[in-house]
C-alpha atoms as a PDB file:
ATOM      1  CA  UNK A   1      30.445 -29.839  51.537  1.00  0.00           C
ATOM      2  CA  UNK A   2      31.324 -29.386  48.023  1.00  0.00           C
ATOM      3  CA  UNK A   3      33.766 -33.008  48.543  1.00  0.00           C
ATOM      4  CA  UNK A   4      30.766 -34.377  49.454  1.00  0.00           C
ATOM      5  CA  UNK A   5      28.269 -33.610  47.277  1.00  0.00           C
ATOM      6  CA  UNK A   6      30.959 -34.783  44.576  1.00  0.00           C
ATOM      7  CA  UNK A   7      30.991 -38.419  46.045  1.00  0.00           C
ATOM      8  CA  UNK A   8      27.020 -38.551  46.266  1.00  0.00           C
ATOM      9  CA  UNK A   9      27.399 -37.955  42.950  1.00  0.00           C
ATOM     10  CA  UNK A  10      29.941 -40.733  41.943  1.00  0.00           C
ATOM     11  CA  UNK A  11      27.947 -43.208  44.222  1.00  0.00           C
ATOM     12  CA  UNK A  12      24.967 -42.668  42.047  1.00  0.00           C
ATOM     13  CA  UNK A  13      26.547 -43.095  38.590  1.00  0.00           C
ATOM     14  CA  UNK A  14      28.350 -46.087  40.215  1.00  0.00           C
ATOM     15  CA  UNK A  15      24.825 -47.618  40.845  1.00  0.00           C
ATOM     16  CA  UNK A  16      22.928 -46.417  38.000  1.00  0.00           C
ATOM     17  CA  UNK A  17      21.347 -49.144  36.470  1.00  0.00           C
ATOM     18  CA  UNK A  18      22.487 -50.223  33.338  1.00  0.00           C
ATOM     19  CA  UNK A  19      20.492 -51.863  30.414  1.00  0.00           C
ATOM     20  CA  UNK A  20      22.782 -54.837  28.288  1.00  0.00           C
ATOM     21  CA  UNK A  21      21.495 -57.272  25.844  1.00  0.00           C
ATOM     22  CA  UNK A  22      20.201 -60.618  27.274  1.00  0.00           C
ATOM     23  CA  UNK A  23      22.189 -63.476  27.987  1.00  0.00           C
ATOM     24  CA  UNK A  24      21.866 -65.544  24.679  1.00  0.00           C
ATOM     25  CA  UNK A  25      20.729 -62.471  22.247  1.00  0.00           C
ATOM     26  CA  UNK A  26      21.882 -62.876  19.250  1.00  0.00           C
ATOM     27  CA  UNK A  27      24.937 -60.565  18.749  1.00  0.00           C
ATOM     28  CA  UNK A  28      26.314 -57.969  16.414  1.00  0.00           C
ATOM     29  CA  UNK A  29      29.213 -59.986  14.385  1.00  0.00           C
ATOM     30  CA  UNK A  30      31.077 -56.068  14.422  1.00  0.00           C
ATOM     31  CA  UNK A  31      30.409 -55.099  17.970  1.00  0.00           C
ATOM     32  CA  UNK A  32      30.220 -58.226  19.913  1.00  0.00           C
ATOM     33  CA  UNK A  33      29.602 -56.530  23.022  1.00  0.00           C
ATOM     34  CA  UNK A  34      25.853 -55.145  21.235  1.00  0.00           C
ATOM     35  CA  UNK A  35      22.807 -57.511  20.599  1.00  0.00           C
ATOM     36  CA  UNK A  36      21.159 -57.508  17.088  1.00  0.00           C
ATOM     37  CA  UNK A  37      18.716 -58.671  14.988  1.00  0.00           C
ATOM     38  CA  UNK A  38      17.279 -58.513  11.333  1.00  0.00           C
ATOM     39  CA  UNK A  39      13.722 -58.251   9.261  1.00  0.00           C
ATOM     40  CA  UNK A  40      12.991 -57.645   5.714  1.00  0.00           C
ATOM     41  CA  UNK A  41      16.981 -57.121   5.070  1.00  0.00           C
ATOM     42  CA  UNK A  42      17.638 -53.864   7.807  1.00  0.00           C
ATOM     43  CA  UNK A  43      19.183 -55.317  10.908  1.00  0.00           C
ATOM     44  CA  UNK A  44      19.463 -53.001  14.108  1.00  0.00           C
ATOM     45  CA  UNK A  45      21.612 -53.706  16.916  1.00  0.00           C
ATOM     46  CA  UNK A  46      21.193 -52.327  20.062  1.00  0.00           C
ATOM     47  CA  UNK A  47      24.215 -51.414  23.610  1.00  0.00           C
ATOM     48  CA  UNK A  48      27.614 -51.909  22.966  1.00  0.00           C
ATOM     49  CA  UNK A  49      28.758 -48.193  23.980  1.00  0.00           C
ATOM     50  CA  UNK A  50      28.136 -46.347  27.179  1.00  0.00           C
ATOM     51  CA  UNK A  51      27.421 -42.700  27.300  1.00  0.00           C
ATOM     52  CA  UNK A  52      30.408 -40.547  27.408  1.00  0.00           C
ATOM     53  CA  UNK A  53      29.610 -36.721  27.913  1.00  0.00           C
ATOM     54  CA  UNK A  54      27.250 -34.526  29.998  1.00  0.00           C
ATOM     55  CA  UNK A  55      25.563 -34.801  32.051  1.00  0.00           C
ATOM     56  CA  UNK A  56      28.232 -37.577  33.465  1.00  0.00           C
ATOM     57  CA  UNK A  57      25.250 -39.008  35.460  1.00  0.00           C
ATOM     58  CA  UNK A  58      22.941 -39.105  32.444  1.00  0.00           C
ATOM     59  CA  UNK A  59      22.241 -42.932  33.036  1.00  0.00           C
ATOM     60  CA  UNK A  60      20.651 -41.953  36.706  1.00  0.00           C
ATOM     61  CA  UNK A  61      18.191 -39.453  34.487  1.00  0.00           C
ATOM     62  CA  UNK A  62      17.508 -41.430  31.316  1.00  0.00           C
ATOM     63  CA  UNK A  63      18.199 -44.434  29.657  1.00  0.00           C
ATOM     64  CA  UNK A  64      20.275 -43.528  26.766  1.00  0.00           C
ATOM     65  CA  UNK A  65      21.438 -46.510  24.287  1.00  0.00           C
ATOM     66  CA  UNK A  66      23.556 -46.551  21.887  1.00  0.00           C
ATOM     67  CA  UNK A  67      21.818 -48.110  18.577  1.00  0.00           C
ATOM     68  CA  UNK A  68      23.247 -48.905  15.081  1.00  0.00           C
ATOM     69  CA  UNK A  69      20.900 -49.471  11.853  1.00  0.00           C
ATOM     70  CA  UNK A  70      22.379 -50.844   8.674  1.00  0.00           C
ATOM     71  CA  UNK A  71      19.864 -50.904   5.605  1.00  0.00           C
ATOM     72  CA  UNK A  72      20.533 -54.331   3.712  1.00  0.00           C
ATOM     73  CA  UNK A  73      17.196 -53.598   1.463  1.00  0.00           C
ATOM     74  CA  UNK A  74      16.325 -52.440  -1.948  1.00  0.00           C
ATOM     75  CA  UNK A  75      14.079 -49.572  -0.464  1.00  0.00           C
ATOM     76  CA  UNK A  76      14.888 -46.753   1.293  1.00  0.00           C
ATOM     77  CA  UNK A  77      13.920 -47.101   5.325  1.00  0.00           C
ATOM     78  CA  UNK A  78      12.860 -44.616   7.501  1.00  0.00           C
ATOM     79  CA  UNK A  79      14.505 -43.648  11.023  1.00  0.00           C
ATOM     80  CA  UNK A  80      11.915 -41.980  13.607  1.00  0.00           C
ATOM     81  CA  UNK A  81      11.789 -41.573  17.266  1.00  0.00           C
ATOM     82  CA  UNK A  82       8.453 -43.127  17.093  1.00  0.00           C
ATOM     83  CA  UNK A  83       9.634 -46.471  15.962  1.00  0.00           C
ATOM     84  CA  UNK A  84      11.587 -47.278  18.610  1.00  0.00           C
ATOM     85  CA  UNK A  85      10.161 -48.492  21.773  1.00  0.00           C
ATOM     86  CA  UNK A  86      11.576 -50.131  25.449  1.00  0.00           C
ATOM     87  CA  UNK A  87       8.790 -52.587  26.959  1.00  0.00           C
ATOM     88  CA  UNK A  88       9.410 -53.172  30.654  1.00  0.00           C
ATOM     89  CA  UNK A  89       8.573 -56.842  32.195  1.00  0.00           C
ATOM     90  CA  UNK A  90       5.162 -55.576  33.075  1.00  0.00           C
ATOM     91  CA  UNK A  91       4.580 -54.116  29.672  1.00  0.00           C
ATOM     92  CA  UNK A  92       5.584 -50.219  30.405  1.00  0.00           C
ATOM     93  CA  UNK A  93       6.154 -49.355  27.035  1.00  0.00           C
ATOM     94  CA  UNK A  94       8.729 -45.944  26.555  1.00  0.00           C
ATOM     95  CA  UNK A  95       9.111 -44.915  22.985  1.00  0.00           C
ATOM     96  CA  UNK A  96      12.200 -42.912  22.331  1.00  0.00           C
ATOM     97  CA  UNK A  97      12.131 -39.080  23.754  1.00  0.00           C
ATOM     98  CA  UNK A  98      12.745 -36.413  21.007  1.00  0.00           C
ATOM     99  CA  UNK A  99      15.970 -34.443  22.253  1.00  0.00           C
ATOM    100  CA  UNK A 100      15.586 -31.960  19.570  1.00  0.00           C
ATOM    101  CA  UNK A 101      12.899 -29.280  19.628  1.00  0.00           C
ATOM    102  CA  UNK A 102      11.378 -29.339  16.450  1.00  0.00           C
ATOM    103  CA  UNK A 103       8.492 -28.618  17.186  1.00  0.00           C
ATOM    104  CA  UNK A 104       8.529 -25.348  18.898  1.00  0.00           C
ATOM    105  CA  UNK A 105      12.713 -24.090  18.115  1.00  0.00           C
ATOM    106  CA  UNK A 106      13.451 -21.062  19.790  1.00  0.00           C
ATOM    107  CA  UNK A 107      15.848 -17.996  18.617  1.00  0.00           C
ATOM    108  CA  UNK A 108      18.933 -19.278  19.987  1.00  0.00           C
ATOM    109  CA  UNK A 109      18.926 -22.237  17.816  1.00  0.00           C
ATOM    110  CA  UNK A 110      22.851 -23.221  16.501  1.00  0.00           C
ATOM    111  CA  UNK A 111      24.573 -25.839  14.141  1.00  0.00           C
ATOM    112  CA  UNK A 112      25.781 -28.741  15.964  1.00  0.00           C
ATOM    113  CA  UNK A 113      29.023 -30.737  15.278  1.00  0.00           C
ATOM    114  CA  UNK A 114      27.698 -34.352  14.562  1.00  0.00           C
ATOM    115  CA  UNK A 115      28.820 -37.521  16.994  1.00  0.00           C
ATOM    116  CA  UNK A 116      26.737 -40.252  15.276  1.00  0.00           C
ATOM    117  CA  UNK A 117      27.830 -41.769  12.239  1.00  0.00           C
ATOM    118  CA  UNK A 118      26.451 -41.897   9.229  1.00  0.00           C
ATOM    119  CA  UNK A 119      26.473 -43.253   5.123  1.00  0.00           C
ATOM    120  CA  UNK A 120      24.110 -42.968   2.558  1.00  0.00           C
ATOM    121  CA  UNK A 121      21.447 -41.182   5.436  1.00  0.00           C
ATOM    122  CA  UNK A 122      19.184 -38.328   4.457  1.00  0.00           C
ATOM    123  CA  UNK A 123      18.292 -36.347   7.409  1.00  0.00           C
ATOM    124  CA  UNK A 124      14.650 -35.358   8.136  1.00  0.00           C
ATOM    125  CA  UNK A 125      14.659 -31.660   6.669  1.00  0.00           C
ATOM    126  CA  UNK A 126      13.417 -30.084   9.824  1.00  0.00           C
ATOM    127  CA  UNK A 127      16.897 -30.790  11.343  1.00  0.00           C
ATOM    128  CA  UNK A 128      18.296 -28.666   8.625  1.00  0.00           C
ATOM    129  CA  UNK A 129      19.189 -25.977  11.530  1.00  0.00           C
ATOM    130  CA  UNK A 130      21.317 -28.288  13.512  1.00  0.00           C
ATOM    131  CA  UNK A 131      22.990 -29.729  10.508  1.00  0.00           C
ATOM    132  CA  UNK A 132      23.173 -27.277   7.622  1.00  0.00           C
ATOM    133  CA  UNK A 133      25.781 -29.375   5.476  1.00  0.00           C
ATOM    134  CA  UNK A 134      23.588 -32.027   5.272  1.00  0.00           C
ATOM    135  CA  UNK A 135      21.734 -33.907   2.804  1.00  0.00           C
ATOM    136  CA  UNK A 136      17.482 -33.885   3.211  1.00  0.00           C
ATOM    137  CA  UNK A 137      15.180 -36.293   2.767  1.00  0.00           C
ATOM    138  CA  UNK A 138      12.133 -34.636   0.558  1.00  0.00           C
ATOM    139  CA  UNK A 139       9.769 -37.250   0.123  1.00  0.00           C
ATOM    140  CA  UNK A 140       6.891 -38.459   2.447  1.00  0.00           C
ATOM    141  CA  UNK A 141       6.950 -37.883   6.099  1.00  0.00           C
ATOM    142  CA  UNK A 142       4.193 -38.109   9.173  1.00  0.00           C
ATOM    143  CA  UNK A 143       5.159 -35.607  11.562  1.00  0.00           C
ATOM    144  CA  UNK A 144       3.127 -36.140  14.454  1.00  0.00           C
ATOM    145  CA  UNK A 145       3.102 -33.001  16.217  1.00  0.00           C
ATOM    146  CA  UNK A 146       1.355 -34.117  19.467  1.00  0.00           C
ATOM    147  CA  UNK A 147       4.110 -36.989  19.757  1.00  0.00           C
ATOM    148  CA  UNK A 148       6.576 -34.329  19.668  1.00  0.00           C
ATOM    149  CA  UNK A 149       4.714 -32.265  22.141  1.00  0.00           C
ATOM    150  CA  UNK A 150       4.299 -34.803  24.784  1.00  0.00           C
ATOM    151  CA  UNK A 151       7.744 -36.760  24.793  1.00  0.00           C
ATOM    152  CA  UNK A 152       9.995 -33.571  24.821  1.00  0.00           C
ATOM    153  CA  UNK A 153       8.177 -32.304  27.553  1.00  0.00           C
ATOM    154  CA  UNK A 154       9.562 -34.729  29.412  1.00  0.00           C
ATOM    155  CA  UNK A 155      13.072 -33.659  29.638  1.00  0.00           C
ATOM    156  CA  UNK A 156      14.148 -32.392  32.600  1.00  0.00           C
ATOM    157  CA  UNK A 157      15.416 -28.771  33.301  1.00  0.00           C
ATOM    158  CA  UNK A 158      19.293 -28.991  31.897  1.00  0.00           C
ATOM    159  CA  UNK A 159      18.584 -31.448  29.223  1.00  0.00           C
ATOM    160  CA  UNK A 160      19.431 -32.400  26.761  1.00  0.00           C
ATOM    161  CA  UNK A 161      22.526 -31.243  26.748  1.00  0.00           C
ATOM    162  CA  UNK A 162      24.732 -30.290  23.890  1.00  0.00           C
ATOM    163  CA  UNK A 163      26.416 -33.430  24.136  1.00  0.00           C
ATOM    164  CA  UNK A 164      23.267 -35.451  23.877  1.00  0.00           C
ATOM    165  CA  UNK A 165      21.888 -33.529  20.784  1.00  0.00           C
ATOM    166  CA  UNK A 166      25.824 -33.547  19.413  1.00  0.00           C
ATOM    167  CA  UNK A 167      25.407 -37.622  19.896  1.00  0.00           C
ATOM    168  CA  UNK A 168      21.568 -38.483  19.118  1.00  0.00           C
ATOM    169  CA  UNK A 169      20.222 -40.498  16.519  1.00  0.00           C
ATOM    170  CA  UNK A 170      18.755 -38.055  14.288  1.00  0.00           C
ATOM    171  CA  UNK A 171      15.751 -38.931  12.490  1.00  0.00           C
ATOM    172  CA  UNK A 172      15.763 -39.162   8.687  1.00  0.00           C
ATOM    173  CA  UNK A 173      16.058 -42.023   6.019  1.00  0.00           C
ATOM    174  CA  UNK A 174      18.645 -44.871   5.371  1.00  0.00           C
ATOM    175  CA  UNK A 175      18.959 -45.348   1.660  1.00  0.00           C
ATOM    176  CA  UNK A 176      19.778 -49.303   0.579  1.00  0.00           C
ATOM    177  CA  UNK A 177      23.534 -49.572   1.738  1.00  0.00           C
ATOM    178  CA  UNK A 178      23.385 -47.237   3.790  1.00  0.00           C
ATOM    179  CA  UNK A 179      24.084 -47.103   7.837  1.00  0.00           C
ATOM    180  CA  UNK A 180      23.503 -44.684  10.841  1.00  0.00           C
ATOM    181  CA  UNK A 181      24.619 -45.058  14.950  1.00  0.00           C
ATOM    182  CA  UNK A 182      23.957 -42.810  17.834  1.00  0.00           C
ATOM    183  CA  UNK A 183      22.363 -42.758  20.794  1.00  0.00           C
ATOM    184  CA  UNK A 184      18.276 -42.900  21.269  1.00  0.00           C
ATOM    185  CA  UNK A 185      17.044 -41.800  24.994  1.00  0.00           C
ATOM    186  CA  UNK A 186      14.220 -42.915  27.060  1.00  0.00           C
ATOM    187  CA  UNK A 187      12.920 -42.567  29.839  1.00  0.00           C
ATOM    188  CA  UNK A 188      14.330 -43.615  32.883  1.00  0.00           C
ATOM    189  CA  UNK A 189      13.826 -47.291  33.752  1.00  0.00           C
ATOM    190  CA  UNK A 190      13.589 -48.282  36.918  1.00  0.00           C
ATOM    191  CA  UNK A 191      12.276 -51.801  37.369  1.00  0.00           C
ATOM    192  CA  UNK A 192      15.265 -54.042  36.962  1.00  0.00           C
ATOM    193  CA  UNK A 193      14.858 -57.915  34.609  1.00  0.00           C
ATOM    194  CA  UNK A 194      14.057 -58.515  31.044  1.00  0.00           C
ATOM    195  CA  UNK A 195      13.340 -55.311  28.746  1.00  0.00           C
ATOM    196  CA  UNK A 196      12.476 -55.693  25.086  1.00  0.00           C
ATOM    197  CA  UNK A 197      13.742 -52.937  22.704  1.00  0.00           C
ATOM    198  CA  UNK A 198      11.591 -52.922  19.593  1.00  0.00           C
ATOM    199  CA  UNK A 199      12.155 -51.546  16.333  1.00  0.00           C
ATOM    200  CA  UNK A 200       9.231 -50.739  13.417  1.00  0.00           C
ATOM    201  CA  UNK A 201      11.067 -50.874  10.201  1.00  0.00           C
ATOM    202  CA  UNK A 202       9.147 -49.111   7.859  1.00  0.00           C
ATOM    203  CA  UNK A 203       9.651 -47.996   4.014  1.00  0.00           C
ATOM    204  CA  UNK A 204      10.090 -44.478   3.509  1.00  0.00           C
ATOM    205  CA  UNK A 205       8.747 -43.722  -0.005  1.00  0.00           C
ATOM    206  CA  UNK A 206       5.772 -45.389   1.062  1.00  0.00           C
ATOM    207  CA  UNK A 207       5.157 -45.903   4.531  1.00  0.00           C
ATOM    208  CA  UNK A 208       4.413 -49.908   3.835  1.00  0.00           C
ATOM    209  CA  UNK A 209       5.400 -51.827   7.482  1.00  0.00           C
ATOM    210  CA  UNK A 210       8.174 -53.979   6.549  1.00  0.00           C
ATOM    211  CA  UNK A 211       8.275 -55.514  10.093  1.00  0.00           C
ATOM    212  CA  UNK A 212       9.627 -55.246  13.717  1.00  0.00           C
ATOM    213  CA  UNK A 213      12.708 -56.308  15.225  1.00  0.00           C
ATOM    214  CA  UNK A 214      12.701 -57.393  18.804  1.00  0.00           C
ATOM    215  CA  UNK A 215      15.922 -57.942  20.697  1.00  0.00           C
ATOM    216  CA  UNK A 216      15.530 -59.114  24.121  1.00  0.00           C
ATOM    217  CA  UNK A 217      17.550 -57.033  26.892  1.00  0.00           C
ATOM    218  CA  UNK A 218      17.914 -56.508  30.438  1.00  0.00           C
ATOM    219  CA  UNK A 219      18.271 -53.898  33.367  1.00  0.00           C
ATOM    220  CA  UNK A 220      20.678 -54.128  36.085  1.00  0.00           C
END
């Protein structure tokens, strides 16, 4: 029983669909293998890296993907869950599912070892209990408590695991030079073709749009 439940579960990772930049998306000159794409000087690229942890069948539950921002500008640039956004072929939109909880954090709350990389990035300060040795952002922030309320409901009993929070994308602020990668996770697509990930870039210091990068992408 327990050999076969094991090889249910290897035929569904097997099959799980997988999202990949488009055919013809422009590609990240570092990471060939990831699609990219620039406004206002911060480019974003998007893929590359598939999810290595647990859950081992995380892409049968969610879509995680790997995303890289570098911040070419002369202002710092904000990274929130928010901003980021899959858009299905019939224009299901998904943004990006909080994995921590912010919101609400219970007692049993402890420092994390970071797996996303990171230079010149200020982290949002209500992360400060996962990642005490880090530097905060102080300045302007909306925290949208309702967004938080209604996305990390969505997580499924089990997740996120340690591994996912370990490997998220946290949110905080790029300064100019500066660079972050991890993962972002959405919900689980399930109609295969063309999905668009979208980006808002916006300035931190002053919440002024500086534009949205679109980089086309697809499931299967």
């Amino acid at each position: 029983m327990r050999a076969l439940l094991l090889l249910l579960l290897l035929l569904a990772c097997a099959h799980a669909p997988q999202l990949v930049p488009a055919p013809g998306a422009p590609r990240d000159p570092t990471f060939p293998e990831a699609a990219a794409a620039a406004v206002a000087g911060v480019e974003v690229s998007v893929g590359g890296k598939r999810w290595s942890g647990q859950p081992a069948e995380l892409e049968s539950l969610v879509t995680p993907l790997y995303v890289r921002v570098r911040n070419g500008s002369s202002v710092p640039v904000r990274i929130q869950f928010r901003d980021f956004t899959l858009i299905s072929q019939s224009g299901l939109q998904t943004p990006a599912i909080p994995p921590f909880q912010i919101q609400r954090p219970g007692t049993d709350v402890v420092a994390l070892a970071p797996a996303f990389t990171a230079d010149r990035f200020l982290l949002y300060e209500r992360y400060r209990m996962f990642y005490p040795a880090f530097s905060y952002w102080d300045g302007p922030w909306d925290f949208d408590p309702v967004f938080y309320d209604q996305y990390y409901a969505t997580w499924k009993p089990a997740l996120p695991t340690r591994d996912m929070l370990q490997q998220a994308l946290p949110e905080g602020v790029l300064q100019p030079g500066g660079s972050a990668a991890g993962f972002l996770y959405f919900n689980h697509l399930q109609e295969k073709g063309p999905v668009t990930f979208t980006a808002e870039i916006v300035a931190a210091d002053n919440r002024e749009p500086l534009g949205r990068v679109r980089i086309p992408m697809v499931l299967q």
